[in-house]
C-alpha atoms as a PDB file:
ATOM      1  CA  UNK A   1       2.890  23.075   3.996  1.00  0.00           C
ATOM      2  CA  UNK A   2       1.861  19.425   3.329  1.00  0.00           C
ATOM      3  CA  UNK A   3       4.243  16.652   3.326  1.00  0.00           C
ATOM      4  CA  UNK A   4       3.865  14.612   0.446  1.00  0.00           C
ATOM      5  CA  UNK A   5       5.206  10.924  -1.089  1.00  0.00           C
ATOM      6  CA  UNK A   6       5.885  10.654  -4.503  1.00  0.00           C
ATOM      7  CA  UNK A   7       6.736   7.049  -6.537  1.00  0.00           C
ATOM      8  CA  UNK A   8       8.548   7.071  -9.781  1.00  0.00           C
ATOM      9  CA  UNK A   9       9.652  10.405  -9.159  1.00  0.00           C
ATOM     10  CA  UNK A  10      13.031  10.342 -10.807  1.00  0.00           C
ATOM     11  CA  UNK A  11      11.132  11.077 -14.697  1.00  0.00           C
ATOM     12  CA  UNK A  12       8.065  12.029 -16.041  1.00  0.00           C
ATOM     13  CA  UNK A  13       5.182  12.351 -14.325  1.00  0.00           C
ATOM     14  CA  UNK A  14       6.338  12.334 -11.456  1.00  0.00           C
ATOM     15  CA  UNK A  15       9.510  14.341 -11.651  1.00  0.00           C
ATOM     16  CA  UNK A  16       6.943  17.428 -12.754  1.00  0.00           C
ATOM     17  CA  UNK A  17       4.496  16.372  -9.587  1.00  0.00           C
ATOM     18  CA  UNK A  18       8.248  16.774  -7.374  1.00  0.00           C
ATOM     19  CA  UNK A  19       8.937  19.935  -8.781  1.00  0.00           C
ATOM     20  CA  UNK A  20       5.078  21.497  -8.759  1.00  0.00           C
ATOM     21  CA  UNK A  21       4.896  20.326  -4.965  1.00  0.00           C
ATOM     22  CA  UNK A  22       8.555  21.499  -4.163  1.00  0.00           C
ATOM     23  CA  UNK A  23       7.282  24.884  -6.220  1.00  0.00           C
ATOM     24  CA  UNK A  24       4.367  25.188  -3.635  1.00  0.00           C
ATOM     25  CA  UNK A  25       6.163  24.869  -0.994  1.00  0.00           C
ATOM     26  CA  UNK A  26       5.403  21.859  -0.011  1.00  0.00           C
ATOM     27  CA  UNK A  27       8.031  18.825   1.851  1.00  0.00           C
ATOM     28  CA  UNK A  28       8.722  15.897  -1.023  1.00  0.00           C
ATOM     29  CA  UNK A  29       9.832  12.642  -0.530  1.00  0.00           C
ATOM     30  CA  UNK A  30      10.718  11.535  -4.209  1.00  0.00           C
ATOM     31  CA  UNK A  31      10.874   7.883  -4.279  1.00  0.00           C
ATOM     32  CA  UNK A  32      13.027   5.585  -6.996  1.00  0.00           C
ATOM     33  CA  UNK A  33      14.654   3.065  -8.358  1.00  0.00           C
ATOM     34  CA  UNK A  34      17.836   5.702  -9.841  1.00  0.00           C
ATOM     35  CA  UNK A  35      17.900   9.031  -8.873  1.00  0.00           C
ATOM     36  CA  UNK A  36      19.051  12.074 -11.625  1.00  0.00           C
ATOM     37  CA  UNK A  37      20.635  15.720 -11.432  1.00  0.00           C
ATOM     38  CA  UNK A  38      17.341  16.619 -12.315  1.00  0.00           C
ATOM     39  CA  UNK A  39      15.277  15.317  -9.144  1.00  0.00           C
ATOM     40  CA  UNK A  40      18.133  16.273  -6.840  1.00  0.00           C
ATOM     41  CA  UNK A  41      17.952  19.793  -7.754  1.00  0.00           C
ATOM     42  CA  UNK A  42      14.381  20.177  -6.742  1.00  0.00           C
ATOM     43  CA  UNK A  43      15.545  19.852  -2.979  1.00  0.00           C
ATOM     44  CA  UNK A  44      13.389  17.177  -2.435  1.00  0.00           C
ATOM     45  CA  UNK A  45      14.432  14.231  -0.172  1.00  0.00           C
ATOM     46  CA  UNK A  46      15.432  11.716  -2.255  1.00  0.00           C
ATOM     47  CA  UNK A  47      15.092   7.740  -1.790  1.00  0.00           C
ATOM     48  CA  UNK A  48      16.627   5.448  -4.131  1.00  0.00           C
ATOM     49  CA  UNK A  49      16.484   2.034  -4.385  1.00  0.00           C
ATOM     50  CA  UNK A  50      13.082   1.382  -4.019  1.00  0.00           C
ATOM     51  CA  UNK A  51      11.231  -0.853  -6.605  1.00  0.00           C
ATOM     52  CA  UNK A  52       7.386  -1.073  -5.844  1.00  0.00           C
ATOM     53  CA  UNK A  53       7.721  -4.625  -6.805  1.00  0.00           C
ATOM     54  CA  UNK A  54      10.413  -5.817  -3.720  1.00  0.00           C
ATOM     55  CA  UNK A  55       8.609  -5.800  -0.331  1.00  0.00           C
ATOM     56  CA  UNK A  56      11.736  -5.700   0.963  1.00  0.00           C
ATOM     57  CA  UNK A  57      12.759  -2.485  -0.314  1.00  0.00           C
ATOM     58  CA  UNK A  58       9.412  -1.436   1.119  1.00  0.00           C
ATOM     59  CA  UNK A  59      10.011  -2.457   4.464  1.00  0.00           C
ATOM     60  CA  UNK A  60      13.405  -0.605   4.385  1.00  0.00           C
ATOM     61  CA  UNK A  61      11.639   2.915   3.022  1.00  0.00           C
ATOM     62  CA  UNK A  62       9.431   2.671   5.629  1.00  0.00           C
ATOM     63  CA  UNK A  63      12.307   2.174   8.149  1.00  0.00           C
ATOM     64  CA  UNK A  64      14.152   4.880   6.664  1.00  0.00           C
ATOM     65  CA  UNK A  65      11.025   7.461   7.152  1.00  0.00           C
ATOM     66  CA  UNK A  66      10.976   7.071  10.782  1.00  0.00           C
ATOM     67  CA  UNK A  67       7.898   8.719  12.385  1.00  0.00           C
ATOM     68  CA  UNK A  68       7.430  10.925   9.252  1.00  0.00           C
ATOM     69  CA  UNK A  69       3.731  11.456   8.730  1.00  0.00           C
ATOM     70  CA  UNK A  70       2.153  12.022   5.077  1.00  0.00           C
ATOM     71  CA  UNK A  71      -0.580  14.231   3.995  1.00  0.00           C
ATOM     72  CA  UNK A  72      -0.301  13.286   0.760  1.00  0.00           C
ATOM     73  CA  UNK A  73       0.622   9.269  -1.052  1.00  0.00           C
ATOM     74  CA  UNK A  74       1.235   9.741  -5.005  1.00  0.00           C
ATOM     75  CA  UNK A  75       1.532   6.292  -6.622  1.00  0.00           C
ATOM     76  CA  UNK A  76       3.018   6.882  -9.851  1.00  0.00           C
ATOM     77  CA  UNK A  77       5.635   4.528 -10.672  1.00  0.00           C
ATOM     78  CA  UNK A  78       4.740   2.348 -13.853  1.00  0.00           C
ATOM     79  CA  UNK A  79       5.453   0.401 -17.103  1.00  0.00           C
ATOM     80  CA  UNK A  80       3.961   0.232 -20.582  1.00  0.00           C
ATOM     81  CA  UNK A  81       4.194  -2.708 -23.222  1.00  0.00           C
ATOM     82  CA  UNK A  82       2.363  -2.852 -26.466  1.00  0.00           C
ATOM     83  CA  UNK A  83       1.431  -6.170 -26.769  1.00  0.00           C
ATOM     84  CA  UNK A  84      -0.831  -7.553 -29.432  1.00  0.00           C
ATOM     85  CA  UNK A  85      -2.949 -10.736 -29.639  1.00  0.00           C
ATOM     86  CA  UNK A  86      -0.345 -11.701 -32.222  1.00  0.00           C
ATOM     87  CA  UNK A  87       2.691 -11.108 -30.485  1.00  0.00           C
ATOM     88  CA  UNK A  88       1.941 -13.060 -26.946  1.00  0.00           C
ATOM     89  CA  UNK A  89       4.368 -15.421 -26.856  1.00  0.00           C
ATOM     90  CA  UNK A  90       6.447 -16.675 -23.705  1.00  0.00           C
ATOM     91  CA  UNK A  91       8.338 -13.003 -23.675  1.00  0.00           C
ATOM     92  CA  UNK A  92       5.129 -11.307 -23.956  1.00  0.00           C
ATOM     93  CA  UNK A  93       3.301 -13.049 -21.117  1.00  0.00           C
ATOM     94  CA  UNK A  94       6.097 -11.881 -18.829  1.00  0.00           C
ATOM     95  CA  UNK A  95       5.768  -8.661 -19.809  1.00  0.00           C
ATOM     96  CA  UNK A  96       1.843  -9.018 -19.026  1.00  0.00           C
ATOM     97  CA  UNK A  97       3.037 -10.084 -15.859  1.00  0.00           C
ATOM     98  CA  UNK A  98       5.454  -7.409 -15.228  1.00  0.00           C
ATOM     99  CA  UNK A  99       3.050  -4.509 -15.882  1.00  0.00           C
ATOM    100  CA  UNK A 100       0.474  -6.822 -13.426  1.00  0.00           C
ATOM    101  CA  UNK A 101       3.515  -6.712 -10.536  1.00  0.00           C
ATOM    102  CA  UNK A 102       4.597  -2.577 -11.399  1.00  0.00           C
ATOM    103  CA  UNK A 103       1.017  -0.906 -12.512  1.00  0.00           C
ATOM    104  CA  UNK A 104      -1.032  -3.000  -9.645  1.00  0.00           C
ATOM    105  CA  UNK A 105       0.653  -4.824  -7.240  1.00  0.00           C
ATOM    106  CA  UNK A 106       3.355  -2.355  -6.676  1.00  0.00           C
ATOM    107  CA  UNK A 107       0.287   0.365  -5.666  1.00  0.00           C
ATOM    108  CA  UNK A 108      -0.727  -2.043  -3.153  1.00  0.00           C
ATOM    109  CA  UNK A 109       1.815  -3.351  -1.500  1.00  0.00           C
ATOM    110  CA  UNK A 110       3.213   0.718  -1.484  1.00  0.00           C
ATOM    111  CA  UNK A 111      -0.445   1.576   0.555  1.00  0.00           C
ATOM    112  CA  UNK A 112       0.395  -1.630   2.226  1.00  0.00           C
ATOM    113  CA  UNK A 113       3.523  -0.243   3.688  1.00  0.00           C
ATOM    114  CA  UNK A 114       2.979   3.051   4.197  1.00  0.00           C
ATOM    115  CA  UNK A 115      -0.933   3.750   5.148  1.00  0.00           C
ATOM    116  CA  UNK A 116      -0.034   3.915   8.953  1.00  0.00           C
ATOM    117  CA  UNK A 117       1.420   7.033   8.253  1.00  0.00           C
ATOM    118  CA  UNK A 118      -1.773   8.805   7.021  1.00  0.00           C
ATOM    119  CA  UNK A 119      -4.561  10.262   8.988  1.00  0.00           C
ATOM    120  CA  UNK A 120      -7.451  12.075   8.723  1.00  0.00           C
ATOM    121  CA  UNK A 121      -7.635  14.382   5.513  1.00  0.00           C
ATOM    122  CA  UNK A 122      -5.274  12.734   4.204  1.00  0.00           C
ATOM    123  CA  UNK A 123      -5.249  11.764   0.123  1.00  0.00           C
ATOM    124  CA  UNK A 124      -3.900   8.722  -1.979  1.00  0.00           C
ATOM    125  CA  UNK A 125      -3.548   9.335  -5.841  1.00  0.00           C
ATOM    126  CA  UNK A 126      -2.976   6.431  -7.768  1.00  0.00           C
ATOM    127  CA  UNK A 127      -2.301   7.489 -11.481  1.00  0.00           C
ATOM    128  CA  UNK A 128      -4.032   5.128 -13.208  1.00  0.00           C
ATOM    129  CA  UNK A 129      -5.301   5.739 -16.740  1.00  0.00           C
ATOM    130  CA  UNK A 130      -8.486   5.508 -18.529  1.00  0.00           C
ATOM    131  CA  UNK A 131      -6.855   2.122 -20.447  1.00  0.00           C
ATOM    132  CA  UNK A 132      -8.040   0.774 -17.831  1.00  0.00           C
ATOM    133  CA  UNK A 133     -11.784   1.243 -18.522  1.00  0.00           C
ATOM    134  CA  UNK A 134     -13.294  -1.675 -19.986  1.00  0.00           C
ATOM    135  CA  UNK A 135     -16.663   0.572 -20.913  1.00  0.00           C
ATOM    136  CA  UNK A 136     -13.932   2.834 -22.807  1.00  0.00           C
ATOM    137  CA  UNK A 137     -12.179   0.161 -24.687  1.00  0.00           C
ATOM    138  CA  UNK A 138     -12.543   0.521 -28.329  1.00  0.00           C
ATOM    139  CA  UNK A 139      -9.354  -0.320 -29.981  1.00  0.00           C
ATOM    140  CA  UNK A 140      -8.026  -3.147 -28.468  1.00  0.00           C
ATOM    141  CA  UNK A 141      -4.688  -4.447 -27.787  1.00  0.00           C
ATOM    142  CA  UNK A 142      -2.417  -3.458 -25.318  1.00  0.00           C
ATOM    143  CA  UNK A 143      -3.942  -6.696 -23.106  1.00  0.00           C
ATOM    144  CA  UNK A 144      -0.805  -6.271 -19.858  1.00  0.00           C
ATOM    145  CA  UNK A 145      -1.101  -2.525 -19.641  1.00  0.00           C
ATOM    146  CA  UNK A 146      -5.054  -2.485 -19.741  1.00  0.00           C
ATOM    147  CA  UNK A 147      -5.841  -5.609 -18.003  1.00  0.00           C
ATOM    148  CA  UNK A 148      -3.056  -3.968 -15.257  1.00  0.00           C
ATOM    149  CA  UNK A 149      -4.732  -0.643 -15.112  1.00  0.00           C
ATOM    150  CA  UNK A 150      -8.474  -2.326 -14.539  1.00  0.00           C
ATOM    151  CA  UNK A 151      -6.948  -3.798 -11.765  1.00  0.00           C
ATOM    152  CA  UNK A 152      -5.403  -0.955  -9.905  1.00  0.00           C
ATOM    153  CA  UNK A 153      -8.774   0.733 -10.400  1.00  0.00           C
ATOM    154  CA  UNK A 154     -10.352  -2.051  -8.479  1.00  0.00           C
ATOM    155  CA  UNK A 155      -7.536  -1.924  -5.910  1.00  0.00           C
ATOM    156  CA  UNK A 156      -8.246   1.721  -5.481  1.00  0.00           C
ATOM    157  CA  UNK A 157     -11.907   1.765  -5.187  1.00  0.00           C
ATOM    158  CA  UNK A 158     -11.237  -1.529  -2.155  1.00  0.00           C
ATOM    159  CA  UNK A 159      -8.576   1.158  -0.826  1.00  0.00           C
ATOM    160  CA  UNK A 160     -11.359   3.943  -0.550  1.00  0.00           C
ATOM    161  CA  UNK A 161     -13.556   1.676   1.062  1.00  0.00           C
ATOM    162  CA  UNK A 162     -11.160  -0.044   3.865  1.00  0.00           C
ATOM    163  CA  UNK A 163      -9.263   3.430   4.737  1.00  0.00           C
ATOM    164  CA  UNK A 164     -12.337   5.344   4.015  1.00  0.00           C
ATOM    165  CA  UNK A 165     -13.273   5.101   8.051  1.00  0.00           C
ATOM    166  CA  UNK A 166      -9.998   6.674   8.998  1.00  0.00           C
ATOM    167  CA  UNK A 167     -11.012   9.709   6.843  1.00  0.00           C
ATOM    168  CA  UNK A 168      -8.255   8.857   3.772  1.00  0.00           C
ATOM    169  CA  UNK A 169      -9.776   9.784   0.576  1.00  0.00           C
ATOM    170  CA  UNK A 170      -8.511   7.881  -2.271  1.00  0.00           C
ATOM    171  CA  UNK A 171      -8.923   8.902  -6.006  1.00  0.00           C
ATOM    172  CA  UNK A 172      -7.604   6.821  -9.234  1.00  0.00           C
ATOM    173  CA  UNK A 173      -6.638   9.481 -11.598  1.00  0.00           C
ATOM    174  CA  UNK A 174      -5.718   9.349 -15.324  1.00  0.00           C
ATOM    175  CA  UNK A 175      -3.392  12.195 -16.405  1.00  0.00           C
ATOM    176  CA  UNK A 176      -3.971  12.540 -19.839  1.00  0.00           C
ATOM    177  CA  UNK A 177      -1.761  11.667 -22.741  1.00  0.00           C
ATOM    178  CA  UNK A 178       1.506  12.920 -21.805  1.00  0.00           C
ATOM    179  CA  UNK A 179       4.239  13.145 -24.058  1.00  0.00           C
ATOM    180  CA  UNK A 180       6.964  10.751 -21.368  1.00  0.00           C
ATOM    181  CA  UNK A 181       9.272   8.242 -22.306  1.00  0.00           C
ATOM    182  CA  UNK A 182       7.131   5.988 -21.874  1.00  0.00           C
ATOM    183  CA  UNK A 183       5.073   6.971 -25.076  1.00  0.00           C
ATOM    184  CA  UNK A 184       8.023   8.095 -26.680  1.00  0.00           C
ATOM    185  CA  UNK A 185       7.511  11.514 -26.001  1.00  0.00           C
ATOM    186  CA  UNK A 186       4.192  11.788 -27.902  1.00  0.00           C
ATOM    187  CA  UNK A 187       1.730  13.264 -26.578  1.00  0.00           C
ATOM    188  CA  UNK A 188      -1.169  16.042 -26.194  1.00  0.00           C
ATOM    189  CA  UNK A 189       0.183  17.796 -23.247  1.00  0.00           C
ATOM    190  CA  UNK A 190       3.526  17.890 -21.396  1.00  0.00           C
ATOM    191  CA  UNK A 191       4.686  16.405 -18.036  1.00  0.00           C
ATOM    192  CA  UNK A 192       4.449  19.671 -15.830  1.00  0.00           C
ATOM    193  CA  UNK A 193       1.095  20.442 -17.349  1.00  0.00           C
ATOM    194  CA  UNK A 194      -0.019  17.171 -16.195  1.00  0.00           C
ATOM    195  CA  UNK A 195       1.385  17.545 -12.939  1.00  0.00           C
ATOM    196  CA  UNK A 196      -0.612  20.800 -12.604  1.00  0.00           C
ATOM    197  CA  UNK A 197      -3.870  19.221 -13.893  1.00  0.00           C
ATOM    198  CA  UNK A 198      -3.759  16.244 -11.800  1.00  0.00           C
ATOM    199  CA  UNK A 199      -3.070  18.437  -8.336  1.00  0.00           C
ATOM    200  CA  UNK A 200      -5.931  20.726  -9.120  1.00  0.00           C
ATOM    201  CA  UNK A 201      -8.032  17.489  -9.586  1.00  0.00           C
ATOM    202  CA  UNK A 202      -6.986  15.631  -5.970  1.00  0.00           C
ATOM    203  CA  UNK A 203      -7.225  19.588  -4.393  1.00  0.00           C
ATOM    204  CA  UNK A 204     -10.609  20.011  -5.950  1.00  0.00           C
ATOM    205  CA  UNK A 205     -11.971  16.849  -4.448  1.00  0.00           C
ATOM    206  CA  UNK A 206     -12.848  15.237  -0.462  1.00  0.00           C
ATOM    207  CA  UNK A 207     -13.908  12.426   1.091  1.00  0.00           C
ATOM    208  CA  UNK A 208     -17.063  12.415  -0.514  1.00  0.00           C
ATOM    209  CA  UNK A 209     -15.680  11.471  -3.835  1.00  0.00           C
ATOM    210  CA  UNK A 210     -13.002   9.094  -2.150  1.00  0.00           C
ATOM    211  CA  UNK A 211     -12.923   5.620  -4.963  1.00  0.00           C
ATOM    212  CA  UNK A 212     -13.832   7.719  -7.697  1.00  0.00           C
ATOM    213  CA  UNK A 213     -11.803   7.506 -11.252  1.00  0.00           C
ATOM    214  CA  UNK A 214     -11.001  11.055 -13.043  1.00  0.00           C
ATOM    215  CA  UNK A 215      -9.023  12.290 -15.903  1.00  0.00           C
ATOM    216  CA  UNK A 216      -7.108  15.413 -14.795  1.00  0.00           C
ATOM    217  CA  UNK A 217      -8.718  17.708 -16.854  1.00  0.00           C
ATOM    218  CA  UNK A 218     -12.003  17.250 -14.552  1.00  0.00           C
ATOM    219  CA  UNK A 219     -14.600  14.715 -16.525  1.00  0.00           C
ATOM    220  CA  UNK A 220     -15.486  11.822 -14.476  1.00  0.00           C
ATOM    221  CA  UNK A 221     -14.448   8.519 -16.186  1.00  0.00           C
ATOM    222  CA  UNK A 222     -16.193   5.020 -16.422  1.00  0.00           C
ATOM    223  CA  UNK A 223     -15.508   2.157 -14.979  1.00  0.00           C
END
């Protein structure tokens, strides 16, 4: 049994990773802003509260954990905007800015706070997605949530790197199109089918492929 961190974990994504890891087994810490009925019934513990912006809140999660180690540190939690060259005017730059604070910073300053509590073996997943690529950009647009996503890629791959002599793997991962909220429930596969996908990916991979970007259906993905 592994114990394992999950952000964002009241919706989407990462409900489906709660209830896949909960389904294994496995000890959850679901992590939140508002909890639901829904992520209280998987049994996981459940910490609300927490925005991955406010190192504050940080700082108190990390109180609130005590000596808890983690096997496992999913960094989920994230925002989309679909901004357009057109449309970036004072509203829109905040919004840049917001996705830079949620879709980067808040992966950071999450690792920040709780990295002390890995050890060797241990994995950090940072769903990322492959809007982040700059070789893979061909449409455009979208200049917060891309521009945000490059970033955390580079945040990962520094991650893998500085943690990489403790023996903590770190992988960026992009789950596919899922049909969440966030895309307004479009999408080419669901949330639990995701979830599956994307643990198969970290389970398949070690410390040699620690800083290494993936999309959960196994294909490698540029930079």
């Amino acid at each position: 049994m592994k114990t394992i961190l999950v952000t964002g974990a009241n919706r989407g994504i990462g409900l489906a990773l709660v209830k896949h890891f909960r389904s294994l087994g496995d000890s959850v810490v679901a992590v939140c802003r508002h909890g639901s009925d829904e992520l209280a019934a998987t049994g996981a513990r459940v910490e609300t509260g927490i925005d991955v912006t406010d190192d504050a809140a940080l700082v108190a999660l990390d109180g609130r954990l005590g000596d808890l180690p983690l096997d496992q540190l999913w960094l989920n939690a994230g925002v989309l905007e679909r901004d357009t060259l057109d449309q970036l005017d004072g509203n829109a730059f905040d919004a840049v800015r917001r996705q830079f604070e949620v879709n980067a910073m808040g992966p950071l300053r999450v690792a920040h706070a709780l990295h002390r509590r890995l050890g060797k073996g241990s994995k950090i997943a940072i769903i990322t997605s492959r809007m982040g690529s700059i070789e893979d950009n061909g449409s455009g647009g979208y200049y917060g949530y891309r521009a945000s996503k490059a970033a955390v890629n580079a945040i990962g791959k520094s991650l893998a790197i500085d943690l990489g002599p403790r023996g903590i793997a770190v992988y960026l991962l992009h789950p596919g199109y899922v049909a969440t909220d966030m895309v307004g429930g479009t999408g080419d596969i669901t949330p639990d089918v995701a979830a599956q996908r994307l643990v198969a990916r970290v389970d398949s991979l070690d410390q040699a492929q620690t800083g290494t970007f993936w999309h959960s259906n196994g294909s490698q993905l540029t930079w």
